[in-house]
PDB file of N, CA and C in Angstrom:
ATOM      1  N   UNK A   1      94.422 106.780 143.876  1.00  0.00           N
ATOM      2  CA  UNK A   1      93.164 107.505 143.805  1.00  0.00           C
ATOM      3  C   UNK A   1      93.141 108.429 142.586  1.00  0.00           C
ATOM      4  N   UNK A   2      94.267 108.781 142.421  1.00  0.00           N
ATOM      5  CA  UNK A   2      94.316 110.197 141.267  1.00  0.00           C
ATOM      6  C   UNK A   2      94.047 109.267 140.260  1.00  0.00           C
ATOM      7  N   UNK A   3      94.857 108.000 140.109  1.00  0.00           N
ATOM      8  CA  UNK A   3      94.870 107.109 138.906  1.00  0.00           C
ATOM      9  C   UNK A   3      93.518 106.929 138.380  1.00  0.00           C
ATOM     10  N   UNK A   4      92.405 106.282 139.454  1.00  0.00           N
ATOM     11  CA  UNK A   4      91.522 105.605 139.638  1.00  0.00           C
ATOM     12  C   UNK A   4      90.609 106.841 138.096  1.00  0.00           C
ATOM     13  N   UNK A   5      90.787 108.465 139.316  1.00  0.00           N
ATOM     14  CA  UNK A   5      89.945 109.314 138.756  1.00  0.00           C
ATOM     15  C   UNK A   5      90.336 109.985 137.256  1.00  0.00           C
ATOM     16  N   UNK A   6      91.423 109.712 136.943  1.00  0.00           N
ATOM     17  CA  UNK A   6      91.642 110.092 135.761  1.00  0.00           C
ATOM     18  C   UNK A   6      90.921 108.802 134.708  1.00  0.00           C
ATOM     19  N   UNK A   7      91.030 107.460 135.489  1.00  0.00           N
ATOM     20  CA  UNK A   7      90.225 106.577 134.589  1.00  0.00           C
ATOM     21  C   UNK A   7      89.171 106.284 134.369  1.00  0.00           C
ATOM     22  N   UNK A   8      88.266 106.845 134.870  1.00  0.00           N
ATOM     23  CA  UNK A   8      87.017 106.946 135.027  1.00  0.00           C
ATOM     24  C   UNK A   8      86.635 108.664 134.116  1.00  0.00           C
ATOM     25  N   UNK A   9      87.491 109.574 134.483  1.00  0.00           N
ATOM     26  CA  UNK A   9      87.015 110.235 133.572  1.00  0.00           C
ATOM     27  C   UNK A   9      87.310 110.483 132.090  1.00  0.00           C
ATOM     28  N   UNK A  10      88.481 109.430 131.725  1.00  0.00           N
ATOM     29  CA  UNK A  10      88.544 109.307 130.468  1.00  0.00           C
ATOM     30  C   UNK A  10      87.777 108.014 129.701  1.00  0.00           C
ATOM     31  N   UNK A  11      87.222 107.004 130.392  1.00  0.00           N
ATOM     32  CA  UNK A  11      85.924 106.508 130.173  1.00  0.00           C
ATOM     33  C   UNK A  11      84.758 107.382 129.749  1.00  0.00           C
ATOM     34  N   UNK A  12      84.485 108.215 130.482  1.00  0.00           N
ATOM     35  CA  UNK A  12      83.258 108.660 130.445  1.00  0.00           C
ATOM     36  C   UNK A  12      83.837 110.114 129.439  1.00  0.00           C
ATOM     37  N   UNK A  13      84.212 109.990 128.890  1.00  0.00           N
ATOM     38  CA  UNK A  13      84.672 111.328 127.753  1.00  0.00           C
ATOM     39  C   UNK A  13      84.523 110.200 126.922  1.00  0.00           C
ATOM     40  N   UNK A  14      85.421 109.185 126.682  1.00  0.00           N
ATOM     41  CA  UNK A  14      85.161 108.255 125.425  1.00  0.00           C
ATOM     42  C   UNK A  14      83.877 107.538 125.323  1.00  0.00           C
ATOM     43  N   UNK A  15      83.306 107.640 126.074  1.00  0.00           N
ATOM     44  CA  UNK A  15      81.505 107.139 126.135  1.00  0.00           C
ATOM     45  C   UNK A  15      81.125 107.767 125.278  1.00  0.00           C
ATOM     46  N   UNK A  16      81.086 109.057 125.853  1.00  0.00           N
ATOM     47  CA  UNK A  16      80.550 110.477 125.443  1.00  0.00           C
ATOM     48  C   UNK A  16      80.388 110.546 124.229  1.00  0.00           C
ATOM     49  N   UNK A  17      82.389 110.633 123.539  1.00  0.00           N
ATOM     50  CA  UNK A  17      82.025 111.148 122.312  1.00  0.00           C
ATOM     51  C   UNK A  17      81.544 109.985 121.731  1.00  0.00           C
ATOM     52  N   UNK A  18      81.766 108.909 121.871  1.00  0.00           N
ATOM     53  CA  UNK A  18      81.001 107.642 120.789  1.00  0.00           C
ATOM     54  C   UNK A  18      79.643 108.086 120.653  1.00  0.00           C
ATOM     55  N   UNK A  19      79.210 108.036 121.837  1.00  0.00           N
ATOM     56  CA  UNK A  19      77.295 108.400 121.628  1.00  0.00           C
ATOM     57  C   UNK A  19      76.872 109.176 120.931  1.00  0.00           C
ATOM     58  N   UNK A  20      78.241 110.602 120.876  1.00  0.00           N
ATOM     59  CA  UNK A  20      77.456 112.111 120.027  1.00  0.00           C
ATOM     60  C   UNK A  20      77.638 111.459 118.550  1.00  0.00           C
ATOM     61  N   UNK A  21      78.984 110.314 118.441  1.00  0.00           N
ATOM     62  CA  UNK A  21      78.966 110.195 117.190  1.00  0.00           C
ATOM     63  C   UNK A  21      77.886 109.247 116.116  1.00  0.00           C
ATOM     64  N   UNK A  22      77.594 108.100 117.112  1.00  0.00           N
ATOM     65  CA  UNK A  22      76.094 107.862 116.802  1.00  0.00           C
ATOM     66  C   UNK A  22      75.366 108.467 116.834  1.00  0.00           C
ATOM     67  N   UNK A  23      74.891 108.981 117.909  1.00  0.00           N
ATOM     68  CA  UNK A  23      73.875 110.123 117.394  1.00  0.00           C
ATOM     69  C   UNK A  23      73.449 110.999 116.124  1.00  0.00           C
ATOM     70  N   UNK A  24      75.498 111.491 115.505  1.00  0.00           N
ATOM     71  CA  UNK A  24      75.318 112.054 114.248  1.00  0.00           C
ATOM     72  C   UNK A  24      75.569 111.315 112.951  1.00  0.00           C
ATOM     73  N   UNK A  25      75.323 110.481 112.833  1.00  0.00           N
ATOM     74  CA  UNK A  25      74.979 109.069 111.982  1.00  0.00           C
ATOM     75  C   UNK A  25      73.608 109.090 112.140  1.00  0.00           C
ATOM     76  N   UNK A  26      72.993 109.181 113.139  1.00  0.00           N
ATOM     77  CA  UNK A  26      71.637 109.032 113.143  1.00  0.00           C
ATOM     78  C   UNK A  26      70.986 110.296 112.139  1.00  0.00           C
ATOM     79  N   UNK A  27      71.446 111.288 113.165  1.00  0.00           N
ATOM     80  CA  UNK A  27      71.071 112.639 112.698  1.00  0.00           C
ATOM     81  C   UNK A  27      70.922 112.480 110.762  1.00  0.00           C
ATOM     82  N   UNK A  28      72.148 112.199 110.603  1.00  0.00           N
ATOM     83  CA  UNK A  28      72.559 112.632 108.873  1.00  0.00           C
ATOM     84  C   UNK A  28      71.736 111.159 108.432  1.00  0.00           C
ATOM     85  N   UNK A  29      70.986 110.121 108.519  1.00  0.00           N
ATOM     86  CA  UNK A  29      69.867 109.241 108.028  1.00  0.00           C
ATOM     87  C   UNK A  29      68.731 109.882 108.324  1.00  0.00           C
ATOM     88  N   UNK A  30      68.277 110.752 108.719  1.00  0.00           N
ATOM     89  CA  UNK A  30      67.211 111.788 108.684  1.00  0.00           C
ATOM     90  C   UNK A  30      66.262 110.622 109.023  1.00  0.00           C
ATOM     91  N   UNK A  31      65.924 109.700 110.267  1.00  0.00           N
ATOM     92  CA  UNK A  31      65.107 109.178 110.257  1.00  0.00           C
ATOM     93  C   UNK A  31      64.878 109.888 112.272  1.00  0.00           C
ATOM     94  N   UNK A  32      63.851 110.454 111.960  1.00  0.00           N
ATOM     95  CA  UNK A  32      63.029 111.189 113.237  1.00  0.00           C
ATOM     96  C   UNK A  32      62.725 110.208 114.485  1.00  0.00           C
ATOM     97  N   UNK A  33      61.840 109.766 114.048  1.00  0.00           N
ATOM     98  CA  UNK A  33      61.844 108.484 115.613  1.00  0.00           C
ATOM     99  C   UNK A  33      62.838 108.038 116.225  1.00  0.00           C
ATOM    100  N   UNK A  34      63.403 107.520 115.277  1.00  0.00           N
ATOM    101  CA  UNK A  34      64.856 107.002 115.903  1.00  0.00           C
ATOM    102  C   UNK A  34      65.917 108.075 116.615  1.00  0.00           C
ATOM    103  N   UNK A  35      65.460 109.443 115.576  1.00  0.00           N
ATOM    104  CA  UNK A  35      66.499 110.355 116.363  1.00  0.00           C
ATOM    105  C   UNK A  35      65.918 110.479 117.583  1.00  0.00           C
ATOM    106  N   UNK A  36      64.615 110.676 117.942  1.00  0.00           N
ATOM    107  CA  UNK A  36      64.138 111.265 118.920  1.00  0.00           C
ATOM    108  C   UNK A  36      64.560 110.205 120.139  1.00  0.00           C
ATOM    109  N   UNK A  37      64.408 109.037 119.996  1.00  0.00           N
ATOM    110  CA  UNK A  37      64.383 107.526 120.896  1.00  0.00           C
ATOM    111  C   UNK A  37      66.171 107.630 121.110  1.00  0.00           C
ATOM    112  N   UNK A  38      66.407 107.767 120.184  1.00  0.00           N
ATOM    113  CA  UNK A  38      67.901 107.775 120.549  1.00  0.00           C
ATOM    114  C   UNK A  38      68.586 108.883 121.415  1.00  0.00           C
ATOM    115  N   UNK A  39      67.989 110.503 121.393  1.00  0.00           N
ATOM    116  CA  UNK A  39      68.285 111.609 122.018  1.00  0.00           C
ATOM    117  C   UNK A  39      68.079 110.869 123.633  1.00  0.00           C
ATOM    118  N   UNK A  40      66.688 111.089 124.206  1.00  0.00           N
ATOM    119  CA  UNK A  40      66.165 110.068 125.170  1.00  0.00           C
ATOM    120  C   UNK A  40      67.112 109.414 125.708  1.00  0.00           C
ATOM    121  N   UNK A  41      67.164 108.152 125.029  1.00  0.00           N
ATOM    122  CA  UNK A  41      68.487 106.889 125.566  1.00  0.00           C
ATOM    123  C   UNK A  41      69.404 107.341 125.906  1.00  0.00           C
ATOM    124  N   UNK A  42      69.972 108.487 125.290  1.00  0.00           N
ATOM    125  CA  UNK A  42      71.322 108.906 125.136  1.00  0.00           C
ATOM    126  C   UNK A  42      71.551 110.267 126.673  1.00  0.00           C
ATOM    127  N   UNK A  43      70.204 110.574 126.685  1.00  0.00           N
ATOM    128  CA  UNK A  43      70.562 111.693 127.865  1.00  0.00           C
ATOM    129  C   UNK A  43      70.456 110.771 129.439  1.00  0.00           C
ATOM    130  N   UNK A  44      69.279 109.743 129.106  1.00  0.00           N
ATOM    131  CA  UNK A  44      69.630 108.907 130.488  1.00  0.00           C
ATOM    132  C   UNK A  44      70.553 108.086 130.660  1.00  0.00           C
ATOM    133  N   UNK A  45      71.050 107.304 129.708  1.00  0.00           N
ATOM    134  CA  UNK A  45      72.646 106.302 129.719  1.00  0.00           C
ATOM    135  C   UNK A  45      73.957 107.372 130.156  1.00  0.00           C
ATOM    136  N   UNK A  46      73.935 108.324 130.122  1.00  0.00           N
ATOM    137  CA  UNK A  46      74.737 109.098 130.016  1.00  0.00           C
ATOM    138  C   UNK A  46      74.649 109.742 131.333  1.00  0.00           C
ATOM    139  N   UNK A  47      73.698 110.382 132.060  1.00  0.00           N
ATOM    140  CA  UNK A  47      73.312 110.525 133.337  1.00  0.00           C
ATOM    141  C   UNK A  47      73.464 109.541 134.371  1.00  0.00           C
ATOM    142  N   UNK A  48      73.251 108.226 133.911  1.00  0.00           N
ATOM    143  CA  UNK A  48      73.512 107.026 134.736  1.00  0.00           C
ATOM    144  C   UNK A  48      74.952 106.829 134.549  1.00  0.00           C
ATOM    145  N   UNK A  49      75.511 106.675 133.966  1.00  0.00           N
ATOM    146  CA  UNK A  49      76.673 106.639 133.284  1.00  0.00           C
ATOM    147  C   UNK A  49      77.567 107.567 134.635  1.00  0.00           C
ATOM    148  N   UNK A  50      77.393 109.013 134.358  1.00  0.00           N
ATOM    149  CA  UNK A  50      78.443 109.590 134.837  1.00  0.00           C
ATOM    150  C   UNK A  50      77.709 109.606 136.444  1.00  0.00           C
ATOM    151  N   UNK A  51      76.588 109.668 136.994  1.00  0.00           N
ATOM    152  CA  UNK A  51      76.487 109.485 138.101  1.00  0.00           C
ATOM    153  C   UNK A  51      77.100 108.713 138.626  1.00  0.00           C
ATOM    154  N   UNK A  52      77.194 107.355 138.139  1.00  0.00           N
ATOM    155  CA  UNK A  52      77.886 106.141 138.941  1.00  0.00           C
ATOM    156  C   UNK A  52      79.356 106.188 139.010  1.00  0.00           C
ATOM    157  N   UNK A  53      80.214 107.258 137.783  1.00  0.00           N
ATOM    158  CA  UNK A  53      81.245 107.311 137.999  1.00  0.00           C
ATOM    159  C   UNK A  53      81.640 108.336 138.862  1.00  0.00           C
ATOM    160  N   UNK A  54      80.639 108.918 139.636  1.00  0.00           N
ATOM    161  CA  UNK A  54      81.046 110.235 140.324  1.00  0.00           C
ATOM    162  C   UNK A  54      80.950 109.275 141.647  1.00  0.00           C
ATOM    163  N   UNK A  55      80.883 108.390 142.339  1.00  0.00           N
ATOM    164  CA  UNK A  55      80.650 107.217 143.331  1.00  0.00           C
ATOM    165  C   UNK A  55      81.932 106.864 142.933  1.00  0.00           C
ATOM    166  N   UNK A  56      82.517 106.858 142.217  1.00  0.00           N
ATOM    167  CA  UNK A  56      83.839 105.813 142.248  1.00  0.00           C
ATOM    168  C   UNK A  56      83.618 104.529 142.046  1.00  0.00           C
ATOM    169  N   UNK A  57      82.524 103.845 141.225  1.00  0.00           N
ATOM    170  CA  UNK A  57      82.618 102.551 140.827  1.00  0.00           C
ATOM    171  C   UNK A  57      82.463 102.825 139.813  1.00  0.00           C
ATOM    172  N   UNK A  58      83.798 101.899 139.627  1.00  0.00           N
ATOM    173  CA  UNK A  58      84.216 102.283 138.144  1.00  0.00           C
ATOM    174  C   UNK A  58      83.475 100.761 137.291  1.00  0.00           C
ATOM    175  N   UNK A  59      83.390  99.837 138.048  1.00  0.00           N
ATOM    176  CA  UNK A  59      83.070  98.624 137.394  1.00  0.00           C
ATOM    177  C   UNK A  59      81.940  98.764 136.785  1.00  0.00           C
ATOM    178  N   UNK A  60      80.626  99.137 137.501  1.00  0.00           N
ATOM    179  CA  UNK A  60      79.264  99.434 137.568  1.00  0.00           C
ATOM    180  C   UNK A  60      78.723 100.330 136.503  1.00  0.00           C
ATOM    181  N   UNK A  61      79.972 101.690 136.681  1.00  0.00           N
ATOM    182  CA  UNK A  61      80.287 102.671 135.186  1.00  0.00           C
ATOM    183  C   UNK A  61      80.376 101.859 134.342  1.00  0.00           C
ATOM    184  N   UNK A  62      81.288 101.226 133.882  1.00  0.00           N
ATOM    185  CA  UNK A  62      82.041 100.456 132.974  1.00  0.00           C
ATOM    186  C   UNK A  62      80.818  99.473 132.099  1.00  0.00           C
ATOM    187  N   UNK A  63      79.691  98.897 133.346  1.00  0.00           N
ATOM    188  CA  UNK A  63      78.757  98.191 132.721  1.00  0.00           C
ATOM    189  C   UNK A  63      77.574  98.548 132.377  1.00  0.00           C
ATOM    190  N   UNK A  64      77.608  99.490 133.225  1.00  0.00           N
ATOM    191  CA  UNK A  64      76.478 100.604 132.395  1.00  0.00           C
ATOM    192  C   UNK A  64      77.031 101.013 130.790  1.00  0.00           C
ATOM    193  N   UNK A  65      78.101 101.849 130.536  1.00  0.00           N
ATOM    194  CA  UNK A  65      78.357 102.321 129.323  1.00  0.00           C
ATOM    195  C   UNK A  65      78.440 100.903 128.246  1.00  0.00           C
ATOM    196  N   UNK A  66      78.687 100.113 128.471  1.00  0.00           N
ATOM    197  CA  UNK A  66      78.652  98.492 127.862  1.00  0.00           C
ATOM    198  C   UNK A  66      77.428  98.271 127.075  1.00  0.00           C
ATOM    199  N   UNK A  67      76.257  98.190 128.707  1.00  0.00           N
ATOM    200  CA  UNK A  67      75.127  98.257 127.932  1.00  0.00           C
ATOM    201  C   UNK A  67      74.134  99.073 126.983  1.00  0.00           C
ATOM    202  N   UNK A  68      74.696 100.356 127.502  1.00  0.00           N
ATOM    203  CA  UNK A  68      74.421 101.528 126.528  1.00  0.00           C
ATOM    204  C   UNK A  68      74.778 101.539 125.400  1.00  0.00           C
ATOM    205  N   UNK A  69      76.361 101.670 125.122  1.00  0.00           N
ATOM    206  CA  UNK A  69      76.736 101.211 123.670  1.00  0.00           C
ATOM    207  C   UNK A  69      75.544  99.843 123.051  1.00  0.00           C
ATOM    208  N   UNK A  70      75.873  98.911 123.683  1.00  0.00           N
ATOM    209  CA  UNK A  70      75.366  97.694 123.205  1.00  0.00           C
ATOM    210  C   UNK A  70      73.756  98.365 122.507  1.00  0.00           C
ATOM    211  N   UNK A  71      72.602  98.304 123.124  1.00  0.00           N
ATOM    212  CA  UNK A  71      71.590  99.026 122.764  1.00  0.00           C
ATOM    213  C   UNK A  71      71.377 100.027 121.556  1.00  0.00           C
ATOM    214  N   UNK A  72      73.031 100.840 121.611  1.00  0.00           N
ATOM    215  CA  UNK A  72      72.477 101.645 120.337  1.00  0.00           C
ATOM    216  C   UNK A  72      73.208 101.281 119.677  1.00  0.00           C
ATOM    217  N   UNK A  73      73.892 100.005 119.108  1.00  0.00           N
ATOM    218  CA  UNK A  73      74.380  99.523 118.399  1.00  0.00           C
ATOM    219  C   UNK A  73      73.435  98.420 117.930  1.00  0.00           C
ATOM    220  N   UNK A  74      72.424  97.977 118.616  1.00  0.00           N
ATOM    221  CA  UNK A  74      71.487  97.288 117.739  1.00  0.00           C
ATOM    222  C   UNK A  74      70.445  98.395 117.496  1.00  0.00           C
ATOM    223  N   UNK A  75      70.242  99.147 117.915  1.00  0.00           N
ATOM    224  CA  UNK A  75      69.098 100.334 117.325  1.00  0.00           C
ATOM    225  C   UNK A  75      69.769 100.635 115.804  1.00  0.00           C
ATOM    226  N   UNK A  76      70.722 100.961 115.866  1.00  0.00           N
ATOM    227  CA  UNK A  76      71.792 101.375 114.020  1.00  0.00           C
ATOM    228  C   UNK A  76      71.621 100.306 113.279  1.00  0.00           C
ATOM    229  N   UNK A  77      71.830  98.509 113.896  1.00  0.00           N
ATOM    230  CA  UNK A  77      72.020  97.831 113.111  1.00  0.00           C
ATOM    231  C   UNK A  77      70.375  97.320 112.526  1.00  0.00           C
ATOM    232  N   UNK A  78      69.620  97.151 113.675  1.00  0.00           N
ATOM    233  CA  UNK A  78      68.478  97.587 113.486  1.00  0.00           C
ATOM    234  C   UNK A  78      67.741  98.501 112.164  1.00  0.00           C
ATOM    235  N   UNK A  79      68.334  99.288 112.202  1.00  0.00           N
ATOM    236  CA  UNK A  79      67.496 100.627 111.284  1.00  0.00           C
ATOM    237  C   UNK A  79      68.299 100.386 110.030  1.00  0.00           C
ATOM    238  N   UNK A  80      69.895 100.195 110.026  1.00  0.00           N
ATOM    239  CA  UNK A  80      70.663 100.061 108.818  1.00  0.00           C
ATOM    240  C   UNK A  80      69.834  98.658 107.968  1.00  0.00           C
ATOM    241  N   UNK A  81      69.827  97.485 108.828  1.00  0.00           N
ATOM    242  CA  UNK A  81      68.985  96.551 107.649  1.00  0.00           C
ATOM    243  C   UNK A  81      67.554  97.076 107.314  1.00  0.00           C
ATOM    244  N   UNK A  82      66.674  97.774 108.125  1.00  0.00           N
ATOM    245  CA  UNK A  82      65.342  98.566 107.634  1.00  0.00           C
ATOM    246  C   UNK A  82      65.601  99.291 106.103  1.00  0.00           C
ATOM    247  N   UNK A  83      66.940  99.713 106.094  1.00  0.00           N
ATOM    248  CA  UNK A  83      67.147 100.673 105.295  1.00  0.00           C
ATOM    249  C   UNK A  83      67.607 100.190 103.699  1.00  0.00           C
ATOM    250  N   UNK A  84      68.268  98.780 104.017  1.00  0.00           N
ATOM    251  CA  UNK A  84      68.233  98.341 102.940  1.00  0.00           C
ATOM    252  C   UNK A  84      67.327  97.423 102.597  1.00  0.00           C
ATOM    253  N   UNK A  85      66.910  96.868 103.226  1.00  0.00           N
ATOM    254  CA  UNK A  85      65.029  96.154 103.270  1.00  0.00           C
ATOM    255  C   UNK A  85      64.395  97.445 101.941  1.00  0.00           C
ATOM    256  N   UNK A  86      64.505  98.592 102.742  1.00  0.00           N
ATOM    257  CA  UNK A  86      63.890  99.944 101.708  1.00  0.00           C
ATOM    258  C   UNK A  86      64.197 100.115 100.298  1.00  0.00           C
ATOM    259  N   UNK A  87      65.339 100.120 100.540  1.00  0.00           N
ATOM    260  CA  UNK A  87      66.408 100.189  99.023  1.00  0.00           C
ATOM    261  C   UNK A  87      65.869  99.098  98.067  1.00  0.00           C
ATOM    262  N   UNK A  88      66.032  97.715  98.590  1.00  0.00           N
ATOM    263  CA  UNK A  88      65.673  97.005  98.100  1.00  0.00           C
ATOM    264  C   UNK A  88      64.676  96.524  96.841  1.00  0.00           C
ATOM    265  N   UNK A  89      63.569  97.218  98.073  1.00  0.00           N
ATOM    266  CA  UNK A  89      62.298  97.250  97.795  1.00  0.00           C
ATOM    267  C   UNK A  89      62.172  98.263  96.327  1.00  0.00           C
ATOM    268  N   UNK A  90      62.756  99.809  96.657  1.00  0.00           N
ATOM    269  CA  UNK A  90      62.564 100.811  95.613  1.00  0.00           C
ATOM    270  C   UNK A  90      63.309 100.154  94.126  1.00  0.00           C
ATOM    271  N   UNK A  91      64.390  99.728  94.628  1.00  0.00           N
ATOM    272  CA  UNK A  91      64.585  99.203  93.278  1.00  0.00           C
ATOM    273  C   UNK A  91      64.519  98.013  92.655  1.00  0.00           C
ATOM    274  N   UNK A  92      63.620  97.067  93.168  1.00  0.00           N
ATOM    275  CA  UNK A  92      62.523  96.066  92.587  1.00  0.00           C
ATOM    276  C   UNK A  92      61.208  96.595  91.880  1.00  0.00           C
ATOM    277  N   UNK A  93      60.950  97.950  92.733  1.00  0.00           N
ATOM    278  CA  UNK A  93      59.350  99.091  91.906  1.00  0.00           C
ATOM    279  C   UNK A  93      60.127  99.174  90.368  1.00  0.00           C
ATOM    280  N   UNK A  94      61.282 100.115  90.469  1.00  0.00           N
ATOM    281  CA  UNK A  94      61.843 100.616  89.623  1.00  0.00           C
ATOM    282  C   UNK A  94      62.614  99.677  87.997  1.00  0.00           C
ATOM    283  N   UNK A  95      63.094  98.654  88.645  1.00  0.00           N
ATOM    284  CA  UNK A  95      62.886  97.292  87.693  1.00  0.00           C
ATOM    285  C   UNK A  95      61.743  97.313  86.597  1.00  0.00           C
ATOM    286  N   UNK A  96      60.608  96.909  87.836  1.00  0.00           N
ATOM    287  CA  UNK A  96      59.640  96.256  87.263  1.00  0.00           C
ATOM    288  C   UNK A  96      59.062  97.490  86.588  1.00  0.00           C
ATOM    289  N   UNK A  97      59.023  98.658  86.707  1.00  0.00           N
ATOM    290  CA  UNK A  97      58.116  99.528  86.305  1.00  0.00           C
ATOM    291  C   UNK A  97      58.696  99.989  84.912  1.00  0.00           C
ATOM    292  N   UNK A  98      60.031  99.700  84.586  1.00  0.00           N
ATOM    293  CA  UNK A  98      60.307  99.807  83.289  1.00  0.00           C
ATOM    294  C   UNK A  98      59.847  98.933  82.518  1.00  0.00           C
TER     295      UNK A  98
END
């Protein structure tokens, strides 16, 4: 039992900090919507998250934080190709405008 609960709460600490650290990746791309959509995601995955590990299913935890990661790992990868889509773009203007 002690085992069980020490593993579950070092899951949900390593959830944790991954999310704050996306989050501050997000933060430092200064793109607002996304921060805001991502704050959101991040306070209910995280609520679901540790609720279910306070039940002692750890599996259910386990697939919740899965899909959470998963989600904001296509939201980043998502926004990272937006971003060079952008880049792209500025320096095709910048080309041509010379």
């Amino acid at each position: 039992m002690t085992q069980e609960l020490s593993n579950i709460v070092f899951l949900s600490l390593f959830y944790w900090a991954l999310s704050v650290l996306m989050l501050w990746i997000i933060i430092l791309e200064r793109r607002q919507r996304l921060y805001l959509v991502s704050v959101g995601y991040f306070a209910i995955s995280v609520g679901i998250g540790l609720g279910i590990a306070m039940k002692w299913l750890l599996v259910a935890s386990l697939l919740i934080m899965v899909i959470s990661m998963s989600v904001t790992l296509w939201i980043l990868v998502k926004q990272s190709h937006k971003c060079m889509r952008d880049l792209n773009a500025m320096h095709e203007e910048s080309t041509h405008g010379k």
